[in-house]
C-alpha atoms as a PDB file:
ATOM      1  CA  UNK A   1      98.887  86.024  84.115  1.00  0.00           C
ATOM      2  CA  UNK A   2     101.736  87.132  86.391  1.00  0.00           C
ATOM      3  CA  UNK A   3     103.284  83.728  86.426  1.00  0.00           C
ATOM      4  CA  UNK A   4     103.030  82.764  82.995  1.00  0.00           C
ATOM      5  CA  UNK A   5     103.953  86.545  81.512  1.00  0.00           C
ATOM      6  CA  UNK A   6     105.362  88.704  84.035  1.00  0.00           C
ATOM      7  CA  UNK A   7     107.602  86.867  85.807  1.00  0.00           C
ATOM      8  CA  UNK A   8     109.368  86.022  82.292  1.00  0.00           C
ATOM      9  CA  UNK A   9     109.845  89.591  81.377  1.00  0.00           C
ATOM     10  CA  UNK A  10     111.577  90.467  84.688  1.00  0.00           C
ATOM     11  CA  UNK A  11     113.660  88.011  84.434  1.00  0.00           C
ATOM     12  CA  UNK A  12     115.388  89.045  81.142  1.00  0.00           C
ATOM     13  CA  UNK A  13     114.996  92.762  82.018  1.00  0.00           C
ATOM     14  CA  UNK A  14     119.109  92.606  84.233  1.00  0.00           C
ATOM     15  CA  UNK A  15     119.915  91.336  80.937  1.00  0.00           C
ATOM     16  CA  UNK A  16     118.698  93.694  78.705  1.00  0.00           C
ATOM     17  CA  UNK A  17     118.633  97.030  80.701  1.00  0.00           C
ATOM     18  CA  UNK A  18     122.279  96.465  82.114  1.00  0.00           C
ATOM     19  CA  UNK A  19     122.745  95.992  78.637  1.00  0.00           C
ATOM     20  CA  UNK A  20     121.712  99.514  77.647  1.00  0.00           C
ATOM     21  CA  UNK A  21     123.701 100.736  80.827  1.00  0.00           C
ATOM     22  CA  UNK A  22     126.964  99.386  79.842  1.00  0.00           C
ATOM     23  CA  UNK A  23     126.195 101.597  76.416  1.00  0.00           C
ATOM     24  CA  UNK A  24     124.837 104.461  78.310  1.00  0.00           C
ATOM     25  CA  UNK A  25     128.056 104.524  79.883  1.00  0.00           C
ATOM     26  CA  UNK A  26     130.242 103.858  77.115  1.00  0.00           C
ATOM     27  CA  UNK A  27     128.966 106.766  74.969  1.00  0.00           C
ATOM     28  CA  UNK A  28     129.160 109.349  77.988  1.00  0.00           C
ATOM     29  CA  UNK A  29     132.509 108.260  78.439  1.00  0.00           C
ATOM     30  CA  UNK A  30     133.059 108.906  74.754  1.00  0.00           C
ATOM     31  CA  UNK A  31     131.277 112.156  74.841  1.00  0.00           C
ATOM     32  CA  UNK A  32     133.932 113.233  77.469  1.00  0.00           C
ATOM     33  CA  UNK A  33     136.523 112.107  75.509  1.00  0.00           C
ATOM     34  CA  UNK A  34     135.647 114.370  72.307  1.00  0.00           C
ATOM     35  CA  UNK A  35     134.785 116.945  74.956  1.00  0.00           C
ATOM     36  CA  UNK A  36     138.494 116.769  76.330  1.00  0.00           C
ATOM     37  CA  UNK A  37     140.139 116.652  72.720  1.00  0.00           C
ATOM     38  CA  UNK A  38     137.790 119.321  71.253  1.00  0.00           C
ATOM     39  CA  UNK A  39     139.246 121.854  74.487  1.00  0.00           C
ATOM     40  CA  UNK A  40     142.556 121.205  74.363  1.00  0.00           C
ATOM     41  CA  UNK A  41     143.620 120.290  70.392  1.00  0.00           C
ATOM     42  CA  UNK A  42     140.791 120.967  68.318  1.00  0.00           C
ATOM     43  CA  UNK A  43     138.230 123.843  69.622  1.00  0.00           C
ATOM     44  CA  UNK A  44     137.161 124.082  65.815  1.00  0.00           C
ATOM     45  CA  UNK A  45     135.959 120.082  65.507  1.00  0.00           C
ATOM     46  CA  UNK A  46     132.263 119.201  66.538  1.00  0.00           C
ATOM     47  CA  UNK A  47     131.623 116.509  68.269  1.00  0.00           C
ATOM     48  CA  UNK A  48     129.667 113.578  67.064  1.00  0.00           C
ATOM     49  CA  UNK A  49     126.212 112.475  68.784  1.00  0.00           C
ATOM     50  CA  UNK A  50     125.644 109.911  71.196  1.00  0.00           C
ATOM     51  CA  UNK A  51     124.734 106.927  68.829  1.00  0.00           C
ATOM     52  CA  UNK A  52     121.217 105.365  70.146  1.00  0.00           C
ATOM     53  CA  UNK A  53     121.077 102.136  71.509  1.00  0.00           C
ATOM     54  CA  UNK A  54     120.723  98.879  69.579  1.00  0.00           C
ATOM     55  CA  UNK A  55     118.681  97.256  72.752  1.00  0.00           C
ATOM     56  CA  UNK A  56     116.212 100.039  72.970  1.00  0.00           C
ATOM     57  CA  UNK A  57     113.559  98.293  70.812  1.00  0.00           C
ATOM     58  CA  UNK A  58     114.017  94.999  73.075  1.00  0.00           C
ATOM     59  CA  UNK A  59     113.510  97.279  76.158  1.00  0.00           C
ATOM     60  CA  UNK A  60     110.159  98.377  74.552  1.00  0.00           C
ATOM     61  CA  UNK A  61     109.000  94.816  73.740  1.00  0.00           C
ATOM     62  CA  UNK A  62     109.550  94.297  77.709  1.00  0.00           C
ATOM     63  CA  UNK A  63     107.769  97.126  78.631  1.00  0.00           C
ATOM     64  CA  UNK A  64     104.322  96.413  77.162  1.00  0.00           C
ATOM     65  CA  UNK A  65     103.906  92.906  78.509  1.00  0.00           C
ATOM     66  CA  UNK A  66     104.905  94.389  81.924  1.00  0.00           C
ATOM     67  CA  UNK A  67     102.444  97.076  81.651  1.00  0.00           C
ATOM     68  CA  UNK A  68      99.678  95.514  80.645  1.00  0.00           C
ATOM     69  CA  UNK A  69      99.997  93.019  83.645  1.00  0.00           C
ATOM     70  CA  UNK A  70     100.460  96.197  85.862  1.00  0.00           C
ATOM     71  CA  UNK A  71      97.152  97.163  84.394  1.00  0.00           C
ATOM     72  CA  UNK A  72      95.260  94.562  84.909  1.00  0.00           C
ATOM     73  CA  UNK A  73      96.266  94.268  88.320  1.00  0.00           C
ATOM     74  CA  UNK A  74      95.671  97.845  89.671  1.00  0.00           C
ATOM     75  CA  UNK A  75      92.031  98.069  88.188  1.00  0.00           C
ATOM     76  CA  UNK A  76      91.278  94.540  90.420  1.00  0.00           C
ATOM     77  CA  UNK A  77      92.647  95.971  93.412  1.00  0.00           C
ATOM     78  CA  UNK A  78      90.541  99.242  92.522  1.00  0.00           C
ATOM     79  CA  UNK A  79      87.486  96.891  92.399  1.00  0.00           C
ATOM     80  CA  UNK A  80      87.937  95.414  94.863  1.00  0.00           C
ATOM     81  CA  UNK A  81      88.816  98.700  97.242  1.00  0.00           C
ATOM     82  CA  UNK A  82      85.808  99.662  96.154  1.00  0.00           C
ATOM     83  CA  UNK A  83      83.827  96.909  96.870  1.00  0.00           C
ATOM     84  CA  UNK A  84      85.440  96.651 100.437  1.00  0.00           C
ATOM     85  CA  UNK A  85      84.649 100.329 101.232  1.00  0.00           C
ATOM     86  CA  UNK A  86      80.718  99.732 100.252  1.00  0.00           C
ATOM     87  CA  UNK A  87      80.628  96.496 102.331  1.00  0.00           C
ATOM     88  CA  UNK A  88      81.252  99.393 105.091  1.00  0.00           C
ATOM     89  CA  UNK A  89      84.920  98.120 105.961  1.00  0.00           C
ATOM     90  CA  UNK A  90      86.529 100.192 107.894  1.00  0.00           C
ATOM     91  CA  UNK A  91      89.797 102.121 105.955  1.00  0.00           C
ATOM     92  CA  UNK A  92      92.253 104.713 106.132  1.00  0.00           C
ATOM     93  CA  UNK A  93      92.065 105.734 102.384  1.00  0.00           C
ATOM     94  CA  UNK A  94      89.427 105.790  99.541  1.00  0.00           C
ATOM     95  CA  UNK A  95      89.690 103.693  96.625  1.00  0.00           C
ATOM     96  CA  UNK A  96      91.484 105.971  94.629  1.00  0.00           C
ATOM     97  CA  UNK A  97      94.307 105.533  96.574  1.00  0.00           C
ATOM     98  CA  UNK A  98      94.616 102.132  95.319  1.00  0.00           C
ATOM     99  CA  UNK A  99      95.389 103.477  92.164  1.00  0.00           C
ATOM    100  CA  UNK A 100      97.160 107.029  92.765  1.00  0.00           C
ATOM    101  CA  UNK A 101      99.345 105.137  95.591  1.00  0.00           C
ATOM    102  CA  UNK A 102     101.399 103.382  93.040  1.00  0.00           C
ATOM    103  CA  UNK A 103     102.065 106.668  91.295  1.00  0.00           C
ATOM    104  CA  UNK A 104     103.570 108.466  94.331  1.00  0.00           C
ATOM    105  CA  UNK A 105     107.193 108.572  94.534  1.00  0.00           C
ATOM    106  CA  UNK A 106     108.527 107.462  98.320  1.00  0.00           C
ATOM    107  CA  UNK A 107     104.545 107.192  98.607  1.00  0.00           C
ATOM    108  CA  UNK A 108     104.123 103.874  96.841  1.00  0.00           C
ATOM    109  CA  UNK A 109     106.456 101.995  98.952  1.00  0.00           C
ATOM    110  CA  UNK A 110     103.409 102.145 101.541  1.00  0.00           C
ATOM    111  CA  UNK A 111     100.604 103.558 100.258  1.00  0.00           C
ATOM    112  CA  UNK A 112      99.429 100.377  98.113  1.00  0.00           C
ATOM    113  CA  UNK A 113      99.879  98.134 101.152  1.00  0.00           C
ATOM    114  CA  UNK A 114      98.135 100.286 103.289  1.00  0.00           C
ATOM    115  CA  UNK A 115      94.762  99.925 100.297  1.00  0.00           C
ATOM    116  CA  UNK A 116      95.481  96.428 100.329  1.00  0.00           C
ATOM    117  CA  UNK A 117      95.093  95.886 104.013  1.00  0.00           C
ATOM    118  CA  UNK A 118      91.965  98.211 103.836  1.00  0.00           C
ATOM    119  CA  UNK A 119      90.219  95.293 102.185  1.00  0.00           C
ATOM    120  CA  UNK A 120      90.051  93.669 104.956  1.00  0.00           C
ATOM    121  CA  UNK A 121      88.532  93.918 108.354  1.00  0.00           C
ATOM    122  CA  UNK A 122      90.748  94.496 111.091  1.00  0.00           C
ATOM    123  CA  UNK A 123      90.450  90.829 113.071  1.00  0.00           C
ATOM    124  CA  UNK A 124      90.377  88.978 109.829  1.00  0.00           C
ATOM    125  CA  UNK A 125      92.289  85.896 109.449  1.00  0.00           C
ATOM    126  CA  UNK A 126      93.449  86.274 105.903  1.00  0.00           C
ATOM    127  CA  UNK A 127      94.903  89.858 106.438  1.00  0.00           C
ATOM    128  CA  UNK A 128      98.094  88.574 106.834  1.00  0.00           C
ATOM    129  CA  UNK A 129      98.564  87.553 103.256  1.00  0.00           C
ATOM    130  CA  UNK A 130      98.609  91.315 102.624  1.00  0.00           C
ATOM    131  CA  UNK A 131     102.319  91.495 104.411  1.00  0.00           C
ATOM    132  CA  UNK A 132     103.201  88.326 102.461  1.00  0.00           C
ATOM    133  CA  UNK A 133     102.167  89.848  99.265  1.00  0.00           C
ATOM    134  CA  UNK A 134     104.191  93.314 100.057  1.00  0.00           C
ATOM    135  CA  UNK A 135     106.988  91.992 101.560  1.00  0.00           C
ATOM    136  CA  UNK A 136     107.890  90.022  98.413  1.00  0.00           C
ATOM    137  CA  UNK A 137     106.942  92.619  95.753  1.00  0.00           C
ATOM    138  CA  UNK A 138     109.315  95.100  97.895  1.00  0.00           C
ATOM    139  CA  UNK A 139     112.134  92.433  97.692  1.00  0.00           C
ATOM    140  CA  UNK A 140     111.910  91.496  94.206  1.00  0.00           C
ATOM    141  CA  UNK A 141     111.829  95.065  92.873  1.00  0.00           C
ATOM    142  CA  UNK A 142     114.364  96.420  95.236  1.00  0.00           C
ATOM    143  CA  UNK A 143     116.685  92.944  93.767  1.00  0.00           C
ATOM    144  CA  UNK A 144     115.619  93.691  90.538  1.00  0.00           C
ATOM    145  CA  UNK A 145     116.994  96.964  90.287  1.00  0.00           C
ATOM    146  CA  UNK A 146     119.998  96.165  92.069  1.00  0.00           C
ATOM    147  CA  UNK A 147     120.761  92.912  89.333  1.00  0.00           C
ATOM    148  CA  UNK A 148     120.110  95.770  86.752  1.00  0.00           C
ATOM    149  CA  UNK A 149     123.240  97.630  88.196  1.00  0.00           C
ATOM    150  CA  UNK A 150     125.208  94.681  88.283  1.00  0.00           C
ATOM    151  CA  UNK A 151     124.966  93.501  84.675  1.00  0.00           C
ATOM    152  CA  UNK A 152     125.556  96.887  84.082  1.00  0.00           C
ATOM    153  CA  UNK A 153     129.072  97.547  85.475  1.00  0.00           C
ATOM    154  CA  UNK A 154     129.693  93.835  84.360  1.00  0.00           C
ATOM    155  CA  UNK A 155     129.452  92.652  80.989  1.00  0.00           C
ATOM    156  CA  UNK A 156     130.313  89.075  81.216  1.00  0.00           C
ATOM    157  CA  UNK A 157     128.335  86.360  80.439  1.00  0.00           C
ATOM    158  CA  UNK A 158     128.175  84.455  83.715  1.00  0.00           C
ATOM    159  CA  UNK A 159     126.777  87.762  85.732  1.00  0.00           C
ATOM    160  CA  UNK A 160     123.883  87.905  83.105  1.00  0.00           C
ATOM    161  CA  UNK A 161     123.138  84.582  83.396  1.00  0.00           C
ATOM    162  CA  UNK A 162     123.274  84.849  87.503  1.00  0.00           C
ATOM    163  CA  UNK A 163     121.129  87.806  87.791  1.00  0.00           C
ATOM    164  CA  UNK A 164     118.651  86.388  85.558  1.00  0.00           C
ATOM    165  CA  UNK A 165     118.144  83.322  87.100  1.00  0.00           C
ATOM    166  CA  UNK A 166     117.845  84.854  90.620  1.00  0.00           C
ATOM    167  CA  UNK A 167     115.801  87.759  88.903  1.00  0.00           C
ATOM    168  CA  UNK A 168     113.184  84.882  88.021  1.00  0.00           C
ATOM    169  CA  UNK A 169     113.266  83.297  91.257  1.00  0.00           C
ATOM    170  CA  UNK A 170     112.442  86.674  92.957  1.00  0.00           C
ATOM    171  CA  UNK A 171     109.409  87.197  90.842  1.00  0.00           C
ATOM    172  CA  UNK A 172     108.341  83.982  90.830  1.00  0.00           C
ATOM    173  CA  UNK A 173     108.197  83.724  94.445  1.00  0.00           C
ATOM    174  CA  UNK A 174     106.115  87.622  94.483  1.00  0.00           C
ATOM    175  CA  UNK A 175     104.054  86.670  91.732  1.00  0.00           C
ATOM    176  CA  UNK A 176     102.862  83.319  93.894  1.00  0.00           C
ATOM    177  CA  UNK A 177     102.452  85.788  96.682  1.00  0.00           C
ATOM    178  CA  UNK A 178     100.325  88.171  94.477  1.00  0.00           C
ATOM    179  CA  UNK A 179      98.045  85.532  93.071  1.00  0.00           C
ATOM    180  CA  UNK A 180      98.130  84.236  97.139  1.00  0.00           C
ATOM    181  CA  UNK A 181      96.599  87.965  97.952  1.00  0.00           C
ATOM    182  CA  UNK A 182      94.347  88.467  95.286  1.00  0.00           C
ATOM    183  CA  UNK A 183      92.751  84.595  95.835  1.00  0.00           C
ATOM    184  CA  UNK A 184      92.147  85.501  99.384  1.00  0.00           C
ATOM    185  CA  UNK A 185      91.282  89.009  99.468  1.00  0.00           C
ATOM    186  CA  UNK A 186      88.432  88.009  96.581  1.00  0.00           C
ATOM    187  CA  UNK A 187      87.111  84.918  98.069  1.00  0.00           C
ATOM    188  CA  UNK A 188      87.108  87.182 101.193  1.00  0.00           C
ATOM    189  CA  UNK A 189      84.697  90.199  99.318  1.00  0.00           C
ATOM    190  CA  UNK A 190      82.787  87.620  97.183  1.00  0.00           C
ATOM    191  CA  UNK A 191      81.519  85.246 100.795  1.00  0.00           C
ATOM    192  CA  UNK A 192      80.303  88.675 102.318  1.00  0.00           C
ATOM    193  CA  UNK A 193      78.860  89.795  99.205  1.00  0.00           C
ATOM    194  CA  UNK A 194      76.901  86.455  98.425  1.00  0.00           C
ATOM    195  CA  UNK A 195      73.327  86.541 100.114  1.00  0.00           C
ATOM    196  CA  UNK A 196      73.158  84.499 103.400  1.00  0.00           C
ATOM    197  CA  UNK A 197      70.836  80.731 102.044  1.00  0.00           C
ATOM    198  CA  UNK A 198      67.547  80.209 103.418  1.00  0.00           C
ATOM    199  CA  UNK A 199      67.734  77.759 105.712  1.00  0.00           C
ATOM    200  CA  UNK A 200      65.400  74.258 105.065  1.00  0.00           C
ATOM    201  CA  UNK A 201      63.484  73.503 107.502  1.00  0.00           C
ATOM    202  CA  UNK A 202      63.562  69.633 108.540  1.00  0.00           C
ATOM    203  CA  UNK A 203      60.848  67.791 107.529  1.00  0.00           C
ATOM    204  CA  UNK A 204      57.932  66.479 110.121  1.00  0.00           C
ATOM    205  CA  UNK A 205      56.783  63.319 109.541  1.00  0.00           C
ATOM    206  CA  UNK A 206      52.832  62.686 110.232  1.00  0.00           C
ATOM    207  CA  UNK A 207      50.729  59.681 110.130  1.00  0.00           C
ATOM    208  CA  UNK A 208      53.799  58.615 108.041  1.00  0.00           C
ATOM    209  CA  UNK A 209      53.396  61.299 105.329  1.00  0.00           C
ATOM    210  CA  UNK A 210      56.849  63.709 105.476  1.00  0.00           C
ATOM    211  CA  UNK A 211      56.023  67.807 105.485  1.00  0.00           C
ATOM    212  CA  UNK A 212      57.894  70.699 105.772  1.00  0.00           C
END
């Protein structure tokens, strides 16, 4: 779900949030400009609103795919959290914090990694995905934000079309990592979760006649 619907959205969103920047910008700057003329010509004129902008309903069509993929995500790693904590692995938060870590400004640049590495034990192998995982979710929406700020200081076509190709690559490269992390950190919970098999005894053979 990441791949095929999140990592689209991101990759538009430079275009269409610098978008709504360069118009955020443009009617401040005309704000100012009534401001100015209203003080020094005309203290008797009103000045007109700041018109809305004509991208905000695109914006809102990126949000909710976004979201729900957000979603879906945080209530597996809650599950799973939990799952790890009954299992009696050893961690530094409670589930919750799987959840309320992503809400936490400053916090949720290391409070989600640190519930993510609680899944695991200590010593095991596939713990190091969890770096992998939040070392490219940190890098794509660190870029992402800067390509937003890009597009939105310049409005030609060839920086939109750059930002939103590397925007893409970015995610696509964390949402690989993601699906990486939550492959291995399941298949990790499910194996100690399944019952251990009975073991079959080898058969004895007597007088020719095989019994267990």
């Amino acid at each position: 779900m990441a791949v095929a619907v999140g990592v689209p959205v991101y990759a538009v969103a430079p275009a269409v949030q610098g978008r709504e920047a360069r118009e955020a910008r443009r009617a401040v700057a005309e704000m100012r400009e009534q401001l100015e003329y209203q003080r020094q010509v005309a203290p008797g004129v009103q000045v007109r609103p700041i018109a809305n902008s004509n991208s905000g309903s695109a914006d809102q069509l990126l949000v909710l795919p976004a979201l729900v993929v957000s979603i879906i995500f945080v209530l597996w790693f809650y599950r799973a959290a939990t799952i790890a904590t009954r299992l009696r692995r050893p961690a530094q938060r409670s589930p919750g914090w799987a959840v309320g870590g992503w809400l936490i400004p400053i916090g949720n640049f290391y409070l989600p990694y640190q519930s993510a590495r609680d899944i695991f034990r200590e010593r095991e192998p596939g713990r190091g995905v969890v770096k992998r995982w939040w070392a490219g979710y940190l890098v794509a929406a660190t870029l992402g934000q800067a390509l937003v700020v890009i597009t939105g200081f310049n409005p030609e076509p060839e920086y939109t079309i750059a930002a939103c190709a590397l925007a893409f690559a970015v995610w696509m490269l964390a949402a690989v990592l993601a699906w990486e992390f939550v492959h291995i950190a399941t298949a990790s919970l499910t194996t100690e979760l399944r019952p251990p098999k009975a073991i079959d005894p080898q058969p004895t053979t007597v007088n020719g006649v095989a019994r267990r």
